[in-house]
N, C-alpha and C. Protein backbone atom coordinates (compact mmCIF):
# COMPACT_ATOMS: atom_id res chain seq x y z
N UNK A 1 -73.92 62.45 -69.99
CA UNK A 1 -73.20 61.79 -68.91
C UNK A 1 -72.46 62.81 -68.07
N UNK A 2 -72.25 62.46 -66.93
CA UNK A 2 -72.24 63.47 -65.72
C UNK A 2 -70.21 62.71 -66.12
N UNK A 3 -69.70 63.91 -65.17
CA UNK A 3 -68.20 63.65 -64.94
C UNK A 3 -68.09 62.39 -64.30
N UNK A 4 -68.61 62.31 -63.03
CA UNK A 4 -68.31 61.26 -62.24
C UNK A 4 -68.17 60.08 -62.67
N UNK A 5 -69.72 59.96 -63.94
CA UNK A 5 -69.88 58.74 -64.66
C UNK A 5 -68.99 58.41 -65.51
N UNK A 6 -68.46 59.21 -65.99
CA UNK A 6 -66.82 59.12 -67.08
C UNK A 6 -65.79 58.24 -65.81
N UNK A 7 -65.60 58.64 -64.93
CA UNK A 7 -64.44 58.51 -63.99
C UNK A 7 -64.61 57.16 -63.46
N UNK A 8 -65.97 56.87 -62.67
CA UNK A 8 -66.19 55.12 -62.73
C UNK A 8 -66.50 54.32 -63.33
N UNK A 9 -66.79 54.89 -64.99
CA UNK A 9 -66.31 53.74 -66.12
C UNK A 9 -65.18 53.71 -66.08
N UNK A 10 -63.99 54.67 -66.33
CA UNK A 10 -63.10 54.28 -66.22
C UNK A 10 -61.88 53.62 -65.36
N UNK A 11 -62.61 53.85 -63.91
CA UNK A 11 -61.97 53.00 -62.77
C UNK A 11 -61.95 51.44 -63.44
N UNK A 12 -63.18 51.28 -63.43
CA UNK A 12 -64.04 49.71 -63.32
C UNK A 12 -63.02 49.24 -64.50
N UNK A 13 -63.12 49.60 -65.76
CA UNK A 13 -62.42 49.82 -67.04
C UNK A 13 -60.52 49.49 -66.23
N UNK A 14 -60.19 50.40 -65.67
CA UNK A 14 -58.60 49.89 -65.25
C UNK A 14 -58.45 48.79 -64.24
N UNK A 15 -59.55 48.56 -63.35
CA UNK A 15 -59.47 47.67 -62.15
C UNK A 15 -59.20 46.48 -62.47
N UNK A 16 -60.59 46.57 -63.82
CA UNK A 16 -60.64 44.79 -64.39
C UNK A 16 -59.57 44.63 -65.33
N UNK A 17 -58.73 45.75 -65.95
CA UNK A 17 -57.48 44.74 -66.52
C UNK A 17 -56.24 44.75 -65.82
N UNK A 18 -56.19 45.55 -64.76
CA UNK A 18 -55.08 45.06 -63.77
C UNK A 18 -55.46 43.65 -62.77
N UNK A 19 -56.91 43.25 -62.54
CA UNK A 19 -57.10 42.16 -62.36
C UNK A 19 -56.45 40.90 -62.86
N UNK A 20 -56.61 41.11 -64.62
CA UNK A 20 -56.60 40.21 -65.68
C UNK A 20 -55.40 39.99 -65.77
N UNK A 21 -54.36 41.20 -65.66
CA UNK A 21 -52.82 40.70 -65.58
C UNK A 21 -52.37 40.07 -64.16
N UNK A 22 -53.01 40.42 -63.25
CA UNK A 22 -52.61 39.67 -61.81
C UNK A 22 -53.08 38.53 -61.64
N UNK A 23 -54.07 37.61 -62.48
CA UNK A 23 -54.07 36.42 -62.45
C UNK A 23 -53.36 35.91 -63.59
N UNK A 24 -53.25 36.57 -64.51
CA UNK A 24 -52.18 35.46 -65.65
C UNK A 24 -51.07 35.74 -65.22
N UNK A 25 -50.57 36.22 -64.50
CA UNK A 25 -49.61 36.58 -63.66
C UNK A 25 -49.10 35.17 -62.82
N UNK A 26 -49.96 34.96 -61.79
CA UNK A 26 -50.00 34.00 -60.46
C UNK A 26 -50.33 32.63 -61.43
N UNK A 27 -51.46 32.36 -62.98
CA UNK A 27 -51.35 31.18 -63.02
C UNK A 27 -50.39 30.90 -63.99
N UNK A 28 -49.47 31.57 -64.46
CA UNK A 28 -47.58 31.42 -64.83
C UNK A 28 -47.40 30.90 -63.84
N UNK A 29 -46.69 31.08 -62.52
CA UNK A 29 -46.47 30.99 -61.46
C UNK A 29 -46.80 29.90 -61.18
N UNK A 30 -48.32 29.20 -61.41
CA UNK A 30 -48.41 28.09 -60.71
C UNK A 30 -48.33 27.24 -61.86
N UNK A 31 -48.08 27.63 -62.97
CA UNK A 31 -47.96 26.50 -63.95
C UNK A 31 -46.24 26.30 -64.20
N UNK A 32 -45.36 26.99 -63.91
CA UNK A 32 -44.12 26.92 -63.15
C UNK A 32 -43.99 25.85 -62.38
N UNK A 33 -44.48 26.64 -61.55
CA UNK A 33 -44.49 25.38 -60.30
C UNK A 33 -44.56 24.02 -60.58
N UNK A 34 -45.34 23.77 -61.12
CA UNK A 34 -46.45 22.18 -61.25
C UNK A 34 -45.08 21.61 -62.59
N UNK A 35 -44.95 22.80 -63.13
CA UNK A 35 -43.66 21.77 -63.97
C UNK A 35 -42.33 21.39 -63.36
N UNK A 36 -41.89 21.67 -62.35
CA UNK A 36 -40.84 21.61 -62.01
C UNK A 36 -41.25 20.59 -60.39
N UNK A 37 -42.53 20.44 -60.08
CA UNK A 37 -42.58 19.06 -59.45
C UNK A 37 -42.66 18.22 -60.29
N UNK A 38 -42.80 18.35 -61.49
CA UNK A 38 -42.57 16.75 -62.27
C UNK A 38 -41.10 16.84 -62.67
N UNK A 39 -40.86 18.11 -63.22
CA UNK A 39 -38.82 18.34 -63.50
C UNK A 39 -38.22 17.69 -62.88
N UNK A 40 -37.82 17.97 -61.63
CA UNK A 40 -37.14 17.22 -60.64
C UNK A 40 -37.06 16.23 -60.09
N UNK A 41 -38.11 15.39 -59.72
CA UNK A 41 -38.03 14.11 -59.38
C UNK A 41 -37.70 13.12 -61.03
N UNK A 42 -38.31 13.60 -61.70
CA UNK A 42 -37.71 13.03 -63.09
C UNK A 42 -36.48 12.88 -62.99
N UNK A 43 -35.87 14.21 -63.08
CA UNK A 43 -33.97 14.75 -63.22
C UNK A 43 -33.35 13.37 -62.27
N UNK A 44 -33.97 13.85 -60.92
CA UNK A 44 -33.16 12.95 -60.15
C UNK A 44 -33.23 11.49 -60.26
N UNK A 45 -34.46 11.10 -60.83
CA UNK A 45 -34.57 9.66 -61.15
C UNK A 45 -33.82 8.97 -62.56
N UNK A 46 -33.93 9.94 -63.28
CA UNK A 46 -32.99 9.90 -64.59
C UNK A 46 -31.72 9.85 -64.52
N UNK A 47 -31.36 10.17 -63.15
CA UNK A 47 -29.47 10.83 -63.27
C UNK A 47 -29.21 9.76 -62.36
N UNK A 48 -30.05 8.46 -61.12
CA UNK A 48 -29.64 7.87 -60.50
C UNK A 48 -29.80 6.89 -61.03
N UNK A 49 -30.54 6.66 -62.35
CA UNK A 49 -30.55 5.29 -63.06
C UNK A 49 -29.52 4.78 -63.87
N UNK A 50 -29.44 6.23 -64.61
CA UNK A 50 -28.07 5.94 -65.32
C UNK A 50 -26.46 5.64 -65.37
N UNK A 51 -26.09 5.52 -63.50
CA UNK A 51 -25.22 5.63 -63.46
C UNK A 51 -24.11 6.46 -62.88
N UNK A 52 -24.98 8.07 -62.97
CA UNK A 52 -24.07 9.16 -62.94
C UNK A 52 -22.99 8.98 -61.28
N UNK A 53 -22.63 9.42 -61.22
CA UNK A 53 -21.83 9.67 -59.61
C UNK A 53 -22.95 10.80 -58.96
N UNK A 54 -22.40 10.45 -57.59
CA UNK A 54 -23.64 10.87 -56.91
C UNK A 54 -23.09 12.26 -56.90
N UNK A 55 -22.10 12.49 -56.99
CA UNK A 55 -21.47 14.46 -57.12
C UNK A 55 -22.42 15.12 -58.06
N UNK A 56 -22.60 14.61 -59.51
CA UNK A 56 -23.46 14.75 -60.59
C UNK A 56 -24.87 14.59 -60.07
N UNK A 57 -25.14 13.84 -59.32
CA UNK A 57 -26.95 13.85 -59.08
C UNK A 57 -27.31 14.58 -57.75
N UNK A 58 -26.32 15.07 -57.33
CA UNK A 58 -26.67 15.94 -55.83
C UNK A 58 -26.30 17.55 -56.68
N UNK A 59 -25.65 17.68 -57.46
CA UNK A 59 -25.66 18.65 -58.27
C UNK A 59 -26.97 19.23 -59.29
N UNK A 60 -27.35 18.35 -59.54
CA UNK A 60 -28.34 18.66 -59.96
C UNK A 60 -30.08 18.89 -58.99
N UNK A 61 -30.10 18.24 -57.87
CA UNK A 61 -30.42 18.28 -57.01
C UNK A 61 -30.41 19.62 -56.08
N UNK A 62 -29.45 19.96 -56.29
CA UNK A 62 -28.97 21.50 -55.60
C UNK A 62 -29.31 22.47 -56.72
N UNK A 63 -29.44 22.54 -58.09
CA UNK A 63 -29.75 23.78 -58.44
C UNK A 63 -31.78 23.45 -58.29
N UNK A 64 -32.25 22.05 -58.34
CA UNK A 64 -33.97 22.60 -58.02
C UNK A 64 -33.55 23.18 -57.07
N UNK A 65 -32.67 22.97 -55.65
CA UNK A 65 -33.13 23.30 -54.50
C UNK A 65 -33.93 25.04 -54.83
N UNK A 66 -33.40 25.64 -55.79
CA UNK A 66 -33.69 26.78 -56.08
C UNK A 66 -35.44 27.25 -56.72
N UNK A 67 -35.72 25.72 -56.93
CA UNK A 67 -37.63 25.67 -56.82
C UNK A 67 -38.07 25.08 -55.80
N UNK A 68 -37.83 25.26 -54.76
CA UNK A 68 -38.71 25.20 -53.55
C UNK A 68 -38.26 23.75 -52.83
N UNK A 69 -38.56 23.37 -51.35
CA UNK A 69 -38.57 22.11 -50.88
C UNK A 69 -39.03 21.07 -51.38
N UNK A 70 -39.93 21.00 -52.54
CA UNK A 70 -40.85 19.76 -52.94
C UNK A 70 -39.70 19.08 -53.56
N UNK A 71 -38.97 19.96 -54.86
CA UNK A 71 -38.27 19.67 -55.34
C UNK A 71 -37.05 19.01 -55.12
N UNK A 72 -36.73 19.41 -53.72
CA UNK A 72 -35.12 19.10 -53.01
C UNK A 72 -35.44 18.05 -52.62
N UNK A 73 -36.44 17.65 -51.81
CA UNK A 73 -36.79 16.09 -50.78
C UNK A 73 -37.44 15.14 -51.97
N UNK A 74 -37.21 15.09 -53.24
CA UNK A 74 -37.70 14.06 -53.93
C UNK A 74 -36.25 13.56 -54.15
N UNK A 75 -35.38 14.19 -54.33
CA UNK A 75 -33.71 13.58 -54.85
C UNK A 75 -33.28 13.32 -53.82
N UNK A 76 -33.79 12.87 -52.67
CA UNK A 76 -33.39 12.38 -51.19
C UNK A 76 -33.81 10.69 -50.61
């Protein structure tokens, strides 16, 4: 085996597992995501059934705001 051939096995060899971490990477990320559109509208439906004061359910409301718009306009 020639040098070169050492060097683009081993590209191909690093490419595809920095691939492999950049998608389990992004589908964390979207499996994040997808839990915390069901989190939140839950939270807020849970906290306006029971009673709470609305200080308590806009509070809780305000820390999703910290997962994105989906999350904020369901406790609305």
């Amino acid at each position: 085996m020639t040098r070169n051939v050492v060097i683009d096995r081993y590209i191909k060899n690093y490419i595809g597992e920095a691939m492999k971490r950049i998608v389990k990477f992004f589908l964390a990320m979207l499996l994040g995501i997808i839990v915390n559109m069901v989190a939140a509208p839950a939270m807020a439906y849970n906290c306006i059934s029971s009673g709470e004061s609305s200080e308590d359910c806009e509070a809780q409301c305000n820390m999703f705001w910290l997962y994105g718009e989906f999350a904020y306009w369901t406790c609305f």
